[in-house]
Each structure stands twice: as C-alpha cells, then as structure tokens.
N, C-alpha and C. Protein backbone atom coordinates (compact mmCIF):
# COMPACT_ATOMS: atom_id res chain seq x y z
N UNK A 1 32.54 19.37 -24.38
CA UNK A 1 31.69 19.64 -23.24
C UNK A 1 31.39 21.13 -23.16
N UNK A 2 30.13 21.64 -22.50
CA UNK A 2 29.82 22.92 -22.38
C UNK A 2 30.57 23.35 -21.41
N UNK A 3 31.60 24.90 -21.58
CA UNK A 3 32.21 25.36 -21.16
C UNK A 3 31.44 25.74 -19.56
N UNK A 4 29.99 26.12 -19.94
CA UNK A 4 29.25 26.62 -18.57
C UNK A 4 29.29 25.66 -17.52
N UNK A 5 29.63 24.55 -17.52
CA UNK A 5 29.66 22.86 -16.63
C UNK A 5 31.07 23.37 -16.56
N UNK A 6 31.54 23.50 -15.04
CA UNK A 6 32.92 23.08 -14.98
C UNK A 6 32.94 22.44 -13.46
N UNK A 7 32.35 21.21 -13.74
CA UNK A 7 32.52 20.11 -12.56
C UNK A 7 33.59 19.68 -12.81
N UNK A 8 34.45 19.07 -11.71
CA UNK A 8 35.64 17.98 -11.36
C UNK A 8 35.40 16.61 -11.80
N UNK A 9 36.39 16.53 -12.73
CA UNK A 9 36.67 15.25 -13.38
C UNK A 9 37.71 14.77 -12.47
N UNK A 10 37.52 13.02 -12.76
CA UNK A 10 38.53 12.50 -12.32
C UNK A 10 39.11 11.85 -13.37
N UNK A 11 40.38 12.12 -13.09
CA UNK A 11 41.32 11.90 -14.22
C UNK A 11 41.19 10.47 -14.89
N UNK A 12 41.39 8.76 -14.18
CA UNK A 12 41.37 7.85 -15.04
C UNK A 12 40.58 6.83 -14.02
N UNK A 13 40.25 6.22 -14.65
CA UNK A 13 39.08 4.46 -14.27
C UNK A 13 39.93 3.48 -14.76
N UNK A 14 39.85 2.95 -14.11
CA UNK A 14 40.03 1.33 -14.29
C UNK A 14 38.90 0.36 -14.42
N UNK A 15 38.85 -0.03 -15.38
CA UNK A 15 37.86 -0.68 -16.14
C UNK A 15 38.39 -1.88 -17.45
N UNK A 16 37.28 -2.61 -17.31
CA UNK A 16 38.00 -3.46 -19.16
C UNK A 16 39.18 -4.35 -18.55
N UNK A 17 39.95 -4.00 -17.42
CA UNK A 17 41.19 -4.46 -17.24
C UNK A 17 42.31 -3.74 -17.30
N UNK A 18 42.11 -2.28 -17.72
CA UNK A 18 42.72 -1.28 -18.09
C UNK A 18 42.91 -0.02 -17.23
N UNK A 19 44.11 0.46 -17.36
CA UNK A 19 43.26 1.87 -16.92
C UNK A 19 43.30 2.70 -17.79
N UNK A 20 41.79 3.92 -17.93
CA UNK A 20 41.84 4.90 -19.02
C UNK A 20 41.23 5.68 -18.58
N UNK A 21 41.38 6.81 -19.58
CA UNK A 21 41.12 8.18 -19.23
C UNK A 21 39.52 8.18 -19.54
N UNK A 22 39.31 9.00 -18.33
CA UNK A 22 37.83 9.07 -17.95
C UNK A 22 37.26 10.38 -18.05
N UNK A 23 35.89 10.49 -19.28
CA UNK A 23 35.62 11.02 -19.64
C UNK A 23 34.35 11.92 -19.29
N UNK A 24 33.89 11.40 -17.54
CA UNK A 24 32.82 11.84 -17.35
C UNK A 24 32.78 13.16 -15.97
N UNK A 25 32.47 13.93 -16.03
CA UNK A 25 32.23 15.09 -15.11
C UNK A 25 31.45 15.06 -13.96
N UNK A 26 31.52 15.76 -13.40
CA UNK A 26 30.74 15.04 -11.38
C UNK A 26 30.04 16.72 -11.83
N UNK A 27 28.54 16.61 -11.94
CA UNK A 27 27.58 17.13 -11.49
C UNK A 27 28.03 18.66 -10.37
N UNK A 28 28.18 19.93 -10.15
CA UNK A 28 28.32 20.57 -8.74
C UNK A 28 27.16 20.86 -8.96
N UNK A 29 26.22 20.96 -7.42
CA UNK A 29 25.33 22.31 -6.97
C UNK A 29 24.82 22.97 -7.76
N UNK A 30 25.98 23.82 -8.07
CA UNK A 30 25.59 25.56 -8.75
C UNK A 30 25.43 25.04 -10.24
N UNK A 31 25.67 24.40 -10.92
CA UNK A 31 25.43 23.98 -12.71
C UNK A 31 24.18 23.09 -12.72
N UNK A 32 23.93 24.04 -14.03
CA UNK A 32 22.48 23.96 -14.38
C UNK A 32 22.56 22.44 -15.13
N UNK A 33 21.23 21.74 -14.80
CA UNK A 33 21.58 20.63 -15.49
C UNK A 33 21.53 20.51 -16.87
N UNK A 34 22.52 19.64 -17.40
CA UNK A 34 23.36 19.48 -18.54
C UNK A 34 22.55 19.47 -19.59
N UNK A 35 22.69 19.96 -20.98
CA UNK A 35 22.15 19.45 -22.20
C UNK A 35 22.80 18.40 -23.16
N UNK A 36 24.20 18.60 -22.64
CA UNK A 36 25.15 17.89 -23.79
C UNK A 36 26.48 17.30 -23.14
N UNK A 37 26.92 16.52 -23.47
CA UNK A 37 28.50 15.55 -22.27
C UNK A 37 27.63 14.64 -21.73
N UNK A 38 28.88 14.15 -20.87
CA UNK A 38 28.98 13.05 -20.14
C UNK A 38 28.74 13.64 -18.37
N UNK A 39 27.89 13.44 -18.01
CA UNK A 39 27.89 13.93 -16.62
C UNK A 39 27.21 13.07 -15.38
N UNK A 40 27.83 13.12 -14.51
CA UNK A 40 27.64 12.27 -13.45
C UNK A 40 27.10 13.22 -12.65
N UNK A 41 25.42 12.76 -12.13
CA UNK A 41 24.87 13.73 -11.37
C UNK A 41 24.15 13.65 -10.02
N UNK A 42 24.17 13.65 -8.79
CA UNK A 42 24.32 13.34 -7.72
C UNK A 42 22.85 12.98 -7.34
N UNK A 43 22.64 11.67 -6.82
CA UNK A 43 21.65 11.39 -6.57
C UNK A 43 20.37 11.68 -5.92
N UNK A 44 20.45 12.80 -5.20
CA UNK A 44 18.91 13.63 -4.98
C UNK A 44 18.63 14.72 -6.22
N UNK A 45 19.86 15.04 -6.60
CA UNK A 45 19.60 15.96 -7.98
C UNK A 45 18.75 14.99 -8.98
N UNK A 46 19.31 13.95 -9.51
CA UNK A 46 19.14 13.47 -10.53
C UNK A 46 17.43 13.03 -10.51
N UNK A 47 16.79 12.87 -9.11
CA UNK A 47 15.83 12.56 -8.81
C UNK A 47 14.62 13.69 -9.25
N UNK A 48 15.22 14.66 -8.38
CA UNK A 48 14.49 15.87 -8.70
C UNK A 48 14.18 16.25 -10.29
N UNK A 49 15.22 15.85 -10.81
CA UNK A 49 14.94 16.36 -12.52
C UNK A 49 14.99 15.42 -12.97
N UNK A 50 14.33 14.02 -13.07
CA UNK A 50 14.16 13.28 -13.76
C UNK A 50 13.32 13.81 -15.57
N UNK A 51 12.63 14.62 -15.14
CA UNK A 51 11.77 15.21 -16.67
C UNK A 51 12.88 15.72 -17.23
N UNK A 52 13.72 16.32 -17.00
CA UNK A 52 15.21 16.88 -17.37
C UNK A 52 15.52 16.01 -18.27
N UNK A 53 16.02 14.80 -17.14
CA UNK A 53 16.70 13.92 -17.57
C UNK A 53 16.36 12.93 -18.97
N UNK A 54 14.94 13.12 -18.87
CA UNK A 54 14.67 12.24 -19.86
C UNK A 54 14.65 12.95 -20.90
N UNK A 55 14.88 14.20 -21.47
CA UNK A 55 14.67 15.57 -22.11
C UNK A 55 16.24 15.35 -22.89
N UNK A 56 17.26 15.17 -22.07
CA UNK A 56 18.10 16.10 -22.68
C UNK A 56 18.91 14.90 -23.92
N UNK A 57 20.24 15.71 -24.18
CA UNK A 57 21.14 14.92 -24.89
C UNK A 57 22.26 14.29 -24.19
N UNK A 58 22.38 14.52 -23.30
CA UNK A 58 23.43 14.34 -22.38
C UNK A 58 23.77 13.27 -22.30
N UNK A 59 24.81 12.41 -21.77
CA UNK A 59 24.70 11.46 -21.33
C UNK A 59 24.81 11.20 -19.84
N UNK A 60 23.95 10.98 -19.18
CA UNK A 60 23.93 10.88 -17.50
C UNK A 60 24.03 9.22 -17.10
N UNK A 61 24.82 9.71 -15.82
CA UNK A 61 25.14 9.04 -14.62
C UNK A 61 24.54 9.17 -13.50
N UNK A 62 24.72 8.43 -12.62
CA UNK A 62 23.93 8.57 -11.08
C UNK A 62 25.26 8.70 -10.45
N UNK A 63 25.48 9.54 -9.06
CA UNK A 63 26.50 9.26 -8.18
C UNK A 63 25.52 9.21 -6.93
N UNK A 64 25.48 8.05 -6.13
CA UNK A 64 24.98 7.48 -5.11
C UNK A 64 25.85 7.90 -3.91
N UNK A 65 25.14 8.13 -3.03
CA UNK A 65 26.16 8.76 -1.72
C UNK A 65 26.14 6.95 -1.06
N UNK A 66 27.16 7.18 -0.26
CA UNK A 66 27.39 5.50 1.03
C UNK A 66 25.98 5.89 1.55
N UNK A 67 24.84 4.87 1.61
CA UNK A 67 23.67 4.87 2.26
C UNK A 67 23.04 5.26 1.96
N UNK A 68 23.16 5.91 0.06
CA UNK A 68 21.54 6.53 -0.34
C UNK A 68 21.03 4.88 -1.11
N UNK A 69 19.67 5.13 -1.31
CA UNK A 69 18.66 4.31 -1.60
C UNK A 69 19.01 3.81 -2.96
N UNK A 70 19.60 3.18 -3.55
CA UNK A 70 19.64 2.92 -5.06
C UNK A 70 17.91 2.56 -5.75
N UNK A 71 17.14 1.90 -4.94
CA UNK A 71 15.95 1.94 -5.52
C UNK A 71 15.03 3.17 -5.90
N UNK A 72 15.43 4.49 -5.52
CA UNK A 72 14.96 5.54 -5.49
C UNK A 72 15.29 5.76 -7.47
N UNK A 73 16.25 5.00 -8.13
CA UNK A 73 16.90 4.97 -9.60
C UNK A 73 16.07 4.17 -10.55
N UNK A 74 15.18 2.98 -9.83
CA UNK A 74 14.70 1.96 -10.36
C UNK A 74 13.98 2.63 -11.78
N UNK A 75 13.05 3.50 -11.69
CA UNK A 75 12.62 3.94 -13.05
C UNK A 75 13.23 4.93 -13.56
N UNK A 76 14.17 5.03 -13.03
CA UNK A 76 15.46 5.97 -14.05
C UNK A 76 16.38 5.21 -14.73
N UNK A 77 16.95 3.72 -14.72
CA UNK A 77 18.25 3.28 -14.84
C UNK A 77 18.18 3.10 -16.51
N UNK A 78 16.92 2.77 -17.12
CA UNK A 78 16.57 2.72 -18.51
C UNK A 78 17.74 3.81 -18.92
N UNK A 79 17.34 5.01 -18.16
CA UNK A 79 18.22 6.31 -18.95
C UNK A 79 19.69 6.83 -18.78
N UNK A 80 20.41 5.74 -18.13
CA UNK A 80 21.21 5.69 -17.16
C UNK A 80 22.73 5.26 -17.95
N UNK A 81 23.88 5.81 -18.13
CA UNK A 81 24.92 4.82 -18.75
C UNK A 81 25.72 4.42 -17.42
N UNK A 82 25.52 4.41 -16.63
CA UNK A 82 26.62 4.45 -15.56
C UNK A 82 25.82 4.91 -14.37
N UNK A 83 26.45 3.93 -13.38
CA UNK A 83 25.83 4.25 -11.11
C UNK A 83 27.53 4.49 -10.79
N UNK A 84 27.11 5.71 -10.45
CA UNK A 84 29.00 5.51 -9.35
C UNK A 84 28.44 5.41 -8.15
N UNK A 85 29.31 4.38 -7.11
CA UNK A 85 29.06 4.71 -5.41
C UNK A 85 30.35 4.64 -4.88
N UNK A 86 29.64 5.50 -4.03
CA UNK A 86 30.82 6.00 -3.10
C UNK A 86 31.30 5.07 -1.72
N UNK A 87 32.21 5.02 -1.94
CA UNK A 87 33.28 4.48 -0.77
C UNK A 87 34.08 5.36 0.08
N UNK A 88 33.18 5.96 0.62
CA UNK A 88 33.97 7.23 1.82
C UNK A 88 34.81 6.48 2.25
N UNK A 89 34.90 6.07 2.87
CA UNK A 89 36.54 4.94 3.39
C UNK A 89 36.20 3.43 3.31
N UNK A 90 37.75 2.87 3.55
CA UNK A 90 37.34 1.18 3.37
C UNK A 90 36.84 0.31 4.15
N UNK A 91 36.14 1.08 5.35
CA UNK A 91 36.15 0.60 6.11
C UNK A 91 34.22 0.23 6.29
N UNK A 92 34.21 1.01 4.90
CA UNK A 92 32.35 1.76 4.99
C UNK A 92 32.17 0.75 3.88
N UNK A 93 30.98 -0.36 4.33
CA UNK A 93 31.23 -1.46 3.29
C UNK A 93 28.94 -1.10 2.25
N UNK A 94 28.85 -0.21 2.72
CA UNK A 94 27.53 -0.29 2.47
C UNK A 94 27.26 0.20 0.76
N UNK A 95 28.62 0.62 0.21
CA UNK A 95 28.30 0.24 -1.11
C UNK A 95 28.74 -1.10 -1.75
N UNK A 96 28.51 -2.09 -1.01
CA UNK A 96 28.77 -3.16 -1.46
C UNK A 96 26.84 -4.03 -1.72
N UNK A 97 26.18 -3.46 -0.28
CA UNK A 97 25.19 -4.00 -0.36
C UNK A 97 24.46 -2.59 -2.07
N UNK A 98 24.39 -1.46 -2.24
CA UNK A 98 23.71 -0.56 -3.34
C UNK A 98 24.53 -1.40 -4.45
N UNK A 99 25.43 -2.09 -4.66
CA UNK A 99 26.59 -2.28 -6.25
C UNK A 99 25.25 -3.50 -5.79
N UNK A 100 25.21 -4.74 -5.14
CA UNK A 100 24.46 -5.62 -5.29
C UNK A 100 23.09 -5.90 -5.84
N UNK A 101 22.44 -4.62 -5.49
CA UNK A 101 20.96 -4.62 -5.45
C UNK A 101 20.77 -3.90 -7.50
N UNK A 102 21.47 -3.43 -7.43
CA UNK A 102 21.98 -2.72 -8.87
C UNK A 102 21.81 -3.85 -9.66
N UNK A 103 22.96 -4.76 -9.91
CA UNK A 103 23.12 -5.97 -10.54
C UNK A 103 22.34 -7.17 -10.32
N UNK A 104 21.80 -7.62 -8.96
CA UNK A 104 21.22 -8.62 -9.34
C UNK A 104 19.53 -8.12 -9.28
N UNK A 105 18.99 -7.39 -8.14
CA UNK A 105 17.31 -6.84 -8.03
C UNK A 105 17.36 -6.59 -9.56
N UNK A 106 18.11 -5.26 -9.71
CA UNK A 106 17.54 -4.16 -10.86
C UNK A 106 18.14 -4.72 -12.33
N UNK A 107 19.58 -5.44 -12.29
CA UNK A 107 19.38 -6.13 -13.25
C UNK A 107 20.28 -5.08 -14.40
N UNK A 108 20.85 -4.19 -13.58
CA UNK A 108 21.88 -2.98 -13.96
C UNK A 108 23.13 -3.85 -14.91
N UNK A 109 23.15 -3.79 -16.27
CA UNK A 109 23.76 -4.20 -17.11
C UNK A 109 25.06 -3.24 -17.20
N UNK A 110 25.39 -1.78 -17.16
CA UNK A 110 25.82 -0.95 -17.68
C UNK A 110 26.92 -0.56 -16.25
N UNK A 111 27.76 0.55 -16.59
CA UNK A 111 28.79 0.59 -15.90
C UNK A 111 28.39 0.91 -14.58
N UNK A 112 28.56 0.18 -13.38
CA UNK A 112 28.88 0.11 -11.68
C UNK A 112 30.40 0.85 -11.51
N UNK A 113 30.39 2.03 -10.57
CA UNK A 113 31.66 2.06 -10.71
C UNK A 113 31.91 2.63 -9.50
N UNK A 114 32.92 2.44 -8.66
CA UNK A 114 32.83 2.64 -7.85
C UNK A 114 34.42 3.87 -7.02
N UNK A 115 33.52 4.89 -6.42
CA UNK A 115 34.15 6.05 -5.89
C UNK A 115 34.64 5.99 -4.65
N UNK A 116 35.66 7.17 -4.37
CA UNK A 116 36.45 7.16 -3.01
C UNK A 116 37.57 6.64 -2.87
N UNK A 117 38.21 6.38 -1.40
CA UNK A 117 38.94 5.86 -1.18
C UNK A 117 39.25 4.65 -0.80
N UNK A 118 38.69 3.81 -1.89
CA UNK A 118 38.90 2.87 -1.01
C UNK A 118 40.02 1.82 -2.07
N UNK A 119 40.64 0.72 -1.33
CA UNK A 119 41.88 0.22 -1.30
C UNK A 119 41.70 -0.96 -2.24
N UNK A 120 42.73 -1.07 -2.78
CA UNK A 120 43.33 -2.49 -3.78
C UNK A 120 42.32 -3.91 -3.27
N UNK A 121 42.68 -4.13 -1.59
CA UNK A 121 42.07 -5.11 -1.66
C UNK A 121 40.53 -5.43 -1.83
N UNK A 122 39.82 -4.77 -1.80
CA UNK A 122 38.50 -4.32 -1.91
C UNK A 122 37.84 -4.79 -3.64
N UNK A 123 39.19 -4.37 -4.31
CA UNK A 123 38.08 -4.56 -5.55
C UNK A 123 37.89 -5.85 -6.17
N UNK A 124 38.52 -7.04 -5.41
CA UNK A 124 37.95 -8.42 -6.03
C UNK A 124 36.20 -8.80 -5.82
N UNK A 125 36.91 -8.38 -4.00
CA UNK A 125 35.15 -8.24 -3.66
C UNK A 125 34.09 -7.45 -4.40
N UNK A 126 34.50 -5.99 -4.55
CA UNK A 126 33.74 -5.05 -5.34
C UNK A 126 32.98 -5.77 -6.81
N UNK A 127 34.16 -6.64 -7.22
CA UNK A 127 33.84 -7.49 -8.40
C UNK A 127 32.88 -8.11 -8.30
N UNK A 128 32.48 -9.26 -7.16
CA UNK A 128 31.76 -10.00 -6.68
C UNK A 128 30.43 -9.62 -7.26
N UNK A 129 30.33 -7.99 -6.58
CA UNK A 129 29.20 -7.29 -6.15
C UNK A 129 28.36 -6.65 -7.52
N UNK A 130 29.05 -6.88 -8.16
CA UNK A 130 28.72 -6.21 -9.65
C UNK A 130 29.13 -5.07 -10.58
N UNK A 131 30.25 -4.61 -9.22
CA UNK A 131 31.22 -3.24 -9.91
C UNK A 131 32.38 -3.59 -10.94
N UNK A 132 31.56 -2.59 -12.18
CA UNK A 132 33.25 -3.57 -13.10
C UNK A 132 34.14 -1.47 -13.43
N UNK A 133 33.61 -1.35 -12.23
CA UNK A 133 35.06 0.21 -13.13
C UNK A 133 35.43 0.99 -11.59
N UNK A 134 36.05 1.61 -11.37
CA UNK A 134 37.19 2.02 -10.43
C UNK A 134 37.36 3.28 -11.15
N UNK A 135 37.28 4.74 -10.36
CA UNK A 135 37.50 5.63 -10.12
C UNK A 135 39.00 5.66 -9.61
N UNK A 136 40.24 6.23 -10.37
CA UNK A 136 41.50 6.08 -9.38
C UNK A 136 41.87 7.17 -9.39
N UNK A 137 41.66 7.00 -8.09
CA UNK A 137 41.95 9.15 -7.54
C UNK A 137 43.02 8.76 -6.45
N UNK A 138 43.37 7.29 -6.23
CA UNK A 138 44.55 7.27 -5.30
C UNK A 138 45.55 6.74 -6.20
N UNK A 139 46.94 7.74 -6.14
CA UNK A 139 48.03 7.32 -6.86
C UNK A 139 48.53 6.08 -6.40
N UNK A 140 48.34 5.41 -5.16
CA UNK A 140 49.10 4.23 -4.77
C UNK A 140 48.17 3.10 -5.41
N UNK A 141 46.96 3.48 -5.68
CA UNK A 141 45.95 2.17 -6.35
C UNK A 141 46.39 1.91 -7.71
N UNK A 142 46.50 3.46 -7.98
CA UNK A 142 46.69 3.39 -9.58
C UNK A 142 48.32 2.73 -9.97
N UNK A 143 49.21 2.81 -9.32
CA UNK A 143 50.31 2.36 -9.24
C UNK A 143 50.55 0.48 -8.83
N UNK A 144 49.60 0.31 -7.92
CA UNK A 144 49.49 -1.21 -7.80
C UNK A 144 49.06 -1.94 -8.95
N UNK A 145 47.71 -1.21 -9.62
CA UNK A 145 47.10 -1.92 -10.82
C UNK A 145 47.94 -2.03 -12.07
N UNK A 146 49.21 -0.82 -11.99
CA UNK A 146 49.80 -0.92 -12.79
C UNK A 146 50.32 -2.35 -13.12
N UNK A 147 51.22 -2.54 -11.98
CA UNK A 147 51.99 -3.55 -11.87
C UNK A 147 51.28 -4.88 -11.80
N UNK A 148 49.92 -4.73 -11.71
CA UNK A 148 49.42 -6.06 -11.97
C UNK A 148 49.22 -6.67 -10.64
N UNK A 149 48.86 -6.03 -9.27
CA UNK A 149 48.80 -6.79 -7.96
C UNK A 149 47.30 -6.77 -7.96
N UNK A 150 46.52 -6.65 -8.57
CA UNK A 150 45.16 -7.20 -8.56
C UNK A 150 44.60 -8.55 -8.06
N UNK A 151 44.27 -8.41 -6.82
CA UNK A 151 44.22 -9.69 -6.24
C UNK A 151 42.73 -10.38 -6.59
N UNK A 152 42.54 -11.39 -6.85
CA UNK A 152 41.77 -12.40 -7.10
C UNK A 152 40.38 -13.23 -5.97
N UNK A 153 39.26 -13.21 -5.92
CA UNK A 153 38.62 -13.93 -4.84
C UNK A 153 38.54 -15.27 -5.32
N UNK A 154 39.08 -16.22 -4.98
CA UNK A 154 38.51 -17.59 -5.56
C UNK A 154 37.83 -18.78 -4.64
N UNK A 155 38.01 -18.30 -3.34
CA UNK A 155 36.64 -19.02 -2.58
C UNK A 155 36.14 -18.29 -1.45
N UNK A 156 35.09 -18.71 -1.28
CA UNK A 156 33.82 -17.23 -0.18
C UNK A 156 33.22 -17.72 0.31
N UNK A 157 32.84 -17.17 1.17
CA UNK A 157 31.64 -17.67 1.92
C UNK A 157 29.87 -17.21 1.84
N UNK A 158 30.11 -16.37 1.41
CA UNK A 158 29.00 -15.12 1.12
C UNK A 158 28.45 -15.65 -0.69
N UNK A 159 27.34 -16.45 -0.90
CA UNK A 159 27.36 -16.25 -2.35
C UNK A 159 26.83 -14.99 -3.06
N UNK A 160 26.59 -14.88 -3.89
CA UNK A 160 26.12 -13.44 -4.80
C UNK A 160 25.08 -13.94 -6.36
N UNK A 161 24.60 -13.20 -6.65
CA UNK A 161 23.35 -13.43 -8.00
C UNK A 161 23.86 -13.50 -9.33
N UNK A 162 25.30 -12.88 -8.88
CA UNK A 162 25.63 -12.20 -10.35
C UNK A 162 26.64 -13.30 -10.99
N UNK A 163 27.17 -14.65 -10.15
CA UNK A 163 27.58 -15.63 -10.47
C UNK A 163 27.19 -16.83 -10.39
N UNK A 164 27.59 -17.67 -11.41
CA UNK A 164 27.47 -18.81 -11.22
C UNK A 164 28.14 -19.41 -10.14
N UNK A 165 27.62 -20.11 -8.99
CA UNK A 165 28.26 -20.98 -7.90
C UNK A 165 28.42 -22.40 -7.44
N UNK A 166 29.36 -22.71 -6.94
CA UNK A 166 29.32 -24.28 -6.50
C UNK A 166 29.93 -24.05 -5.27
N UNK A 167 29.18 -25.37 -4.73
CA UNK A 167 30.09 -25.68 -3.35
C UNK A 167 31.26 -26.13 -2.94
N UNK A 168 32.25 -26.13 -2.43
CA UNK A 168 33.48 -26.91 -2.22
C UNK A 168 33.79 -27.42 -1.26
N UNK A 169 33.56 -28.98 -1.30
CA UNK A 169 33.99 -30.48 -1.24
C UNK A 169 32.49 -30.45 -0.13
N UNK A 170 32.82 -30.64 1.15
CA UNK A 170 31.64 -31.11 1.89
C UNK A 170 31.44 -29.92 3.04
N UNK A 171 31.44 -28.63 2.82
CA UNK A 171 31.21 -27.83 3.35
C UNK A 171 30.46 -26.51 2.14
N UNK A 172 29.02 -27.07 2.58
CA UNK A 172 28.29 -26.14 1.75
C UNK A 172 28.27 -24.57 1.83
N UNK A 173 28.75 -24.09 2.97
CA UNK A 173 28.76 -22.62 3.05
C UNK A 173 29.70 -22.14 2.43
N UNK A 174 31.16 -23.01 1.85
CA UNK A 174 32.01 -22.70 1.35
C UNK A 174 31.83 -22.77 -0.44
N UNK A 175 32.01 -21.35 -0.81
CA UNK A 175 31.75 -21.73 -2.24
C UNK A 175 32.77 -21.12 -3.43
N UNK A 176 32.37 -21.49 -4.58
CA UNK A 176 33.87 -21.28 -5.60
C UNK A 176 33.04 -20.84 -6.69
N UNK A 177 33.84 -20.03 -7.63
CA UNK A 177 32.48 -20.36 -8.93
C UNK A 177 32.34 -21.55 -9.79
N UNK A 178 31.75 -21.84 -10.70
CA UNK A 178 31.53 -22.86 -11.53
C UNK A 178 31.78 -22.75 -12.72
N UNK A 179 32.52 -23.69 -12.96
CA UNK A 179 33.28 -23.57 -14.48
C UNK A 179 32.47 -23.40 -15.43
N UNK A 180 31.08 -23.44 -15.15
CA UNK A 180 29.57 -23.33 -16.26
C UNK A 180 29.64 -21.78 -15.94
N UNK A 181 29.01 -21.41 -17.10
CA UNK A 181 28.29 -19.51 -16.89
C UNK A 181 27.62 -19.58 -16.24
C-alpha cells in the first residue's frame, strides 16, 4: 500500500465462515484519492470522484453511512469490490433496508459487509439481507464467533429476494426457506 494513505484499518472480518485478516483501508478526508490498494472510500467522496474512480488501479469500496442513499452507487457498483454499511448501534436497523436494496434491486453480487457496533444477534438477520462479511472491531463478537455461537434464522416472518421461500404449514405469513435454490 502507498505509504502517503494512512487510513485506519480494521484489523479482521468475518466472512467465508471464517475470521480473517482484513486487508482493506477506510478512505480519511485529508488523502488524496488512491492509485493503488485496497481502499474503502466514503460515500459522498466516492461520488464526487467517480472519473477517479474509474481511472485508477486501486481497488475500491463504498462505505455507506446509516441512511445514505445506496442508489446514489447504482452506476458505480460495476467498479465496486465491496459496500460496507454502517451500523452505528444495534438498535439503528436502516442498514438492513441499504444491504437489501444492494442484493436484491441492484443485484450486488460482491462483498456486503457490514460496519459498527453492532451485536452477534444481528448477523443471521444481516444474512437474510444480503450481508455475507462482518467488520470485527468488537472483541466480544469476535470471541463469540470464535466459539461458534453464531445463531441461525430458520423461520420469519418478513420474506426477502435473496432466498428461496416457503410457507409453513397453514399460516402463510410464516415462512422457512426451501430446500430448492
């Protein structure tokens, strides 16, 4: 990476099923945008320099604030390896509706990943939504996943695009996935 970029990394993701060391850099303010690395670059920036973006060698990311527009990305995501959103707390569920619109509207194949603080139980749902990677900047998350307390959604009420669904037994609002893809 260029020494002149010295944005804050976060140390490891959980992703794959795994957790590993994470190789991508958070965009600051004051750094000029990137020619070369892995960089995650904050979503009114990334907007502004889209000609940049399509210019360089880099490899770029989007970092979405809780409540910015993910459609504002739509003719950027071509250039895109990775959307992080942010989860200011767990209590702030509105990157659940941006991870959605990602995966099923836009059709976002590539890494969803999702930032902040937010908690263990969250990421089955997060799953739901189309996020497959986890930012772990909380030692107690990263310590649960260790051990394997990854909890599971296996029936909902809410369906989603990004799965296959069925109903269960005679209550149609209640649904499960389907043993078909």
């Amino acid at each position: 990476m260029a020494a002149a970029f010295e944005g804050e990394m976060t140390s490891e993701v959980y992703k794959d099923g795994k957790i590993q060391p994470d190789d991508w850099v958070v965009l600051k303010e004051e750094d000029a945008f990137p020619s070369e690395g892995k960089w995650i670059v904050p979503l009114d920036r990334l907007v502004e320099n889209a000609a940049a973006m399509a210019q360089t060698k880099a490899r770029i990311g989007a970092l979405v604030p809780a409540g910015g527009d993910v459609s504002r990305l739509a003719s950027l995501l071509d250039h895109l390896d990775l959307v992080a959103i942010e989860f200011p707390s767990f209590a702030d569920g509105r990157g659940f509706s941006a991870a959605r619109l990602l995966a099923e509207r836009y059709q976002f194949k590539r890494e969803i990943r999702a930032v902040g603080p937010f908690i263990l139980d969250q990421i089955g749902f997060m799953q739901r939504c189309g996020i497959n990677a986890f930012a772990l900047d909380n030692p107690k998350l990263r310590k649960d996943l260790e051990a394997g307390n990854l909890n599971t959604i296996d029936v909902y009420t809410q369906p989603v695009g990004t799965r296959s669904e069925v109903p269960v037994g005679t209550r149609p609002w209640l649904r499960r996935a389907s043993s078909q893809p």
